[in-house]
N, C-alpha and C. Protein backbone atom coordinates (compact mmCIF):
# COMPACT_ATOMS: atom_id res chain seq x y z
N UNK A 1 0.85 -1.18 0.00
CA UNK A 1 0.00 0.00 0.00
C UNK A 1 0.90 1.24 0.00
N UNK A 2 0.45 1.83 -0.98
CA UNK A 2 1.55 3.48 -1.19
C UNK A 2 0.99 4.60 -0.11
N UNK A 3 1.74 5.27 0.15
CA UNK A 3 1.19 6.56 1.03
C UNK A 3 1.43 7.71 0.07
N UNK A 4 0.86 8.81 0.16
CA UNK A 4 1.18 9.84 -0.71
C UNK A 4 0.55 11.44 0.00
N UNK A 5 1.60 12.05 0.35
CA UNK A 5 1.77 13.11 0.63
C UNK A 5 1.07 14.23 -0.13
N UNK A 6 -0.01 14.96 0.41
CA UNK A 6 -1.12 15.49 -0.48
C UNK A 6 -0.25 17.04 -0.22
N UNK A 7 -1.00 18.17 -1.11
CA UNK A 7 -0.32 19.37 -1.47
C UNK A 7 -1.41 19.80 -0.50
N UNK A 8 -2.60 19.44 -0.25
CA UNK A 8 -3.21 20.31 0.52
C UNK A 8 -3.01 21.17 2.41
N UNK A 9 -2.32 19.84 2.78
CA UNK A 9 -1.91 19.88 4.18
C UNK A 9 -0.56 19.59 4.02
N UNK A 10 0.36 20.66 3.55
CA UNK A 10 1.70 20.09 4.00
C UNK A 10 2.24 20.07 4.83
N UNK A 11 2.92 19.37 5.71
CA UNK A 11 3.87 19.28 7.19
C UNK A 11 4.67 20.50 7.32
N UNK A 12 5.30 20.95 6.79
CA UNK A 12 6.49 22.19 6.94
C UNK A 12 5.95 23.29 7.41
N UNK A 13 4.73 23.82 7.03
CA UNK A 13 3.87 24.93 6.91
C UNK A 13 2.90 25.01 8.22
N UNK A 14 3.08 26.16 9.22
CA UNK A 14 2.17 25.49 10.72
C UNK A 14 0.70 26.15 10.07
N UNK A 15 -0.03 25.56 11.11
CA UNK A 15 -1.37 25.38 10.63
C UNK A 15 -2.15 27.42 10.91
N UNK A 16 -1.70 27.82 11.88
CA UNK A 16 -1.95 28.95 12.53
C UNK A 16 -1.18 29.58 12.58
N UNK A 17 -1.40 30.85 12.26
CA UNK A 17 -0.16 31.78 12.22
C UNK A 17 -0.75 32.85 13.87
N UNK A 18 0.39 32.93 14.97
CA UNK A 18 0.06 33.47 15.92
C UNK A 18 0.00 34.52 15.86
N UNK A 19 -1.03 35.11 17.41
CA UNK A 19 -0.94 36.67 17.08
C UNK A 19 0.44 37.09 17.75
N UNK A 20 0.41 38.49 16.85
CA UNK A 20 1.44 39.06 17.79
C UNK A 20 1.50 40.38 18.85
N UNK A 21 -0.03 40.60 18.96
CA UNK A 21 -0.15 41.56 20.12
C UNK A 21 -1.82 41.41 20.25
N UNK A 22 -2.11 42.43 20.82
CA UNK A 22 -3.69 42.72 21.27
C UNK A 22 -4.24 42.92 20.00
N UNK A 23 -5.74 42.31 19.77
CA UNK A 23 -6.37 42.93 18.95
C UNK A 23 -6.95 44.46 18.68
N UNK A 24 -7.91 44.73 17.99
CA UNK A 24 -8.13 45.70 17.48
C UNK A 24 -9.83 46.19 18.70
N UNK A 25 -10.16 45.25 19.05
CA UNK A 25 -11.22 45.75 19.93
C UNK A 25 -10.61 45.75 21.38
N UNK A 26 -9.27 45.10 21.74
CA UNK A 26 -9.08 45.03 23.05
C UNK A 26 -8.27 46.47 22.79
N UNK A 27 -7.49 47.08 21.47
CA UNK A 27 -6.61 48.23 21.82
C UNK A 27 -7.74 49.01 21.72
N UNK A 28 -9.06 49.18 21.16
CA UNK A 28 -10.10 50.16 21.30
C UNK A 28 -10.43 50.32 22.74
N UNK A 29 -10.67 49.55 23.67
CA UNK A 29 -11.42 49.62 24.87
C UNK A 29 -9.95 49.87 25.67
N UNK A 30 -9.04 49.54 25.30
CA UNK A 30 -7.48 50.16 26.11
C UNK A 30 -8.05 51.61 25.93
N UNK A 31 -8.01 52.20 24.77
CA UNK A 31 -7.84 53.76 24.77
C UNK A 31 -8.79 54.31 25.11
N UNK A 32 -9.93 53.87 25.17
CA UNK A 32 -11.35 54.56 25.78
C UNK A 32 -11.17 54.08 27.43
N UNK A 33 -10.86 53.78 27.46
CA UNK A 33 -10.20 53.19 29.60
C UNK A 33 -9.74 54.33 29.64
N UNK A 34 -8.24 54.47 28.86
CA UNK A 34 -7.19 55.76 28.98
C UNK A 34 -7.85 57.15 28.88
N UNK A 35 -8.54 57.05 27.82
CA UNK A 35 -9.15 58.65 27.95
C UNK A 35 -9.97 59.14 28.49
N UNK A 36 -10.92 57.88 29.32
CA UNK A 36 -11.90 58.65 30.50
C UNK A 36 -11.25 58.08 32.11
N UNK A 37 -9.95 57.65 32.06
CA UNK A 37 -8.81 58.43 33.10
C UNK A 37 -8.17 59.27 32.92
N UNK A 38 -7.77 60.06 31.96
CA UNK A 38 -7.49 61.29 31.68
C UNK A 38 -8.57 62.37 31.92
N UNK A 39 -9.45 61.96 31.44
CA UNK A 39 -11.09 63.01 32.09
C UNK A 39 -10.89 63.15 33.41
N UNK A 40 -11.13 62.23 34.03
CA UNK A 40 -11.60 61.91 35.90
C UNK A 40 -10.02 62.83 36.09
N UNK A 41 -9.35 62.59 36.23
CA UNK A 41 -8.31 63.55 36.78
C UNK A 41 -8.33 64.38 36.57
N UNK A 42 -8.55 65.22 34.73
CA UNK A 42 -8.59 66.74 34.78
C UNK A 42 -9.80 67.30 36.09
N UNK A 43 -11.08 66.11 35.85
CA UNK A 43 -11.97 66.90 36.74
C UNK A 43 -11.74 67.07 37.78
N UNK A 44 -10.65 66.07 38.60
CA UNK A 44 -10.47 66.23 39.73
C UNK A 44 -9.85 67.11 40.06
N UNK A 45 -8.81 67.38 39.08
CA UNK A 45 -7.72 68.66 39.17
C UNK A 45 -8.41 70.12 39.28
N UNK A 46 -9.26 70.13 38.19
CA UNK A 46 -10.25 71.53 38.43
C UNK A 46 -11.25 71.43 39.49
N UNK A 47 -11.90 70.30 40.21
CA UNK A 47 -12.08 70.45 41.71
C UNK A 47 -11.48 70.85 42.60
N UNK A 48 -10.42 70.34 43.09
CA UNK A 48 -9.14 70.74 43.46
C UNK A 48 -8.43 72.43 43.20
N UNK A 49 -8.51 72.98 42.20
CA UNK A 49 -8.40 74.09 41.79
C UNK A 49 -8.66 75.18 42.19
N UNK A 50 -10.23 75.00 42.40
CA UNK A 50 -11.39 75.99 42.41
C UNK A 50 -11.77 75.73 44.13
N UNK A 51 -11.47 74.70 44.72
CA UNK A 51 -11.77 74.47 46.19
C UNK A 51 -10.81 74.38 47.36
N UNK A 52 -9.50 75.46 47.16
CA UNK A 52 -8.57 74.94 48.08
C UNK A 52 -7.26 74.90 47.74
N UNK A 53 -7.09 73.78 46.52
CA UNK A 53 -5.84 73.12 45.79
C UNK A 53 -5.36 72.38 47.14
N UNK A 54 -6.02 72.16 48.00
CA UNK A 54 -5.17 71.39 48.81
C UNK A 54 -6.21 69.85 49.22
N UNK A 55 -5.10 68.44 48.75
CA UNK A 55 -6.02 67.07 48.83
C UNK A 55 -5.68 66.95 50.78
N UNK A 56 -7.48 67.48 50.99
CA UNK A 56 -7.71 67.22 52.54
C UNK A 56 -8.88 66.05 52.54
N UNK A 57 -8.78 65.89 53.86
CA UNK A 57 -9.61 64.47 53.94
C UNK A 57 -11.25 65.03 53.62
N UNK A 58 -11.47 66.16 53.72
CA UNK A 58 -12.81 66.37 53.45
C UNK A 58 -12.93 66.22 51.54
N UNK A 59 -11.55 67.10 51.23
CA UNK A 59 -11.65 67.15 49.53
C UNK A 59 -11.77 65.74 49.32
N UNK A 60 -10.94 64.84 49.87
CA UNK A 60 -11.18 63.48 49.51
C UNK A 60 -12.41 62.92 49.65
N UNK A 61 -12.69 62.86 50.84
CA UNK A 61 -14.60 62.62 50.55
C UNK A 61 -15.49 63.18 49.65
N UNK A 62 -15.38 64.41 49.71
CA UNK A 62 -16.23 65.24 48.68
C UNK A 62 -16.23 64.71 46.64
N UNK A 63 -14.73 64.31 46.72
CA UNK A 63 -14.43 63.85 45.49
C UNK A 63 -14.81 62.56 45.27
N UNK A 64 -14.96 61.31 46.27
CA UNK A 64 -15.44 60.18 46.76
C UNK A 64 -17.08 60.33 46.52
N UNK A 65 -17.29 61.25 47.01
CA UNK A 65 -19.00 61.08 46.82
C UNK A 65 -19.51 61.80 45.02
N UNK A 66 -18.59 63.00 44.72
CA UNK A 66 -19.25 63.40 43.17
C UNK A 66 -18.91 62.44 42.44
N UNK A 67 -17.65 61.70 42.61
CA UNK A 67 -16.96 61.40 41.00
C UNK A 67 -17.44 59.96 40.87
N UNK A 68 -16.91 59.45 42.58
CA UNK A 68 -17.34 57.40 42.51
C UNK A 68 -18.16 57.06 42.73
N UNK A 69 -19.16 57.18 43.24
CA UNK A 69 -20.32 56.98 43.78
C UNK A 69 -21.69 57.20 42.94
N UNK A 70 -20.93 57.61 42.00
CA UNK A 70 -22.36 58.10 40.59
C UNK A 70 -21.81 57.28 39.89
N UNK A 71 -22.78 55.68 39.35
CA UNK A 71 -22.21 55.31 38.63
C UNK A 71 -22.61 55.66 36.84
N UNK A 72 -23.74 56.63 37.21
CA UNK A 72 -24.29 57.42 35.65
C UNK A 72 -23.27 58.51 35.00
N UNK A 73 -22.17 58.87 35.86
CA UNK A 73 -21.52 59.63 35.85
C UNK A 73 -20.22 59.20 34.54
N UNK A 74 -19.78 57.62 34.52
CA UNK A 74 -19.47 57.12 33.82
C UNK A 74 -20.04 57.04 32.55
């Protein structure tokens, strides 16, 4: 009985070619993460700004209750 080595599946050639980084929807939701942490800080910064400029335990609460605590705010 002959064996015969078909052109369709050749051995040498891997079957899957791997990735080589993150896709295209995981680097989308990377940069939309990144740019509404870039938001939350400017806002915090212009809270901060306009109330003091100094992070006291009250500013910290106060910022605790506008920014985290709303989750519509997101």
């Amino acid at each position: 009985m002959a064996y015969v080595q078909t052109a369709a599946a050749p051995r040498h050639l891997p079957l899957a070619v791997p990735k080589t980084g993150p896709g295209l929807v995981r680097r989308v939701i990377a940069a939309m993460q990144a740019a509404r942490l870039r938001q939350a800080e400017r806002e915090i910064a212009h809270f901060l700004a306009h109330n003091g400029g100094k992070f006291t335990d009250d500013a910290e609460r106060e910022i605790e209750r506008r920014f985290l605590s709303n989750p519509s705010h997101f």
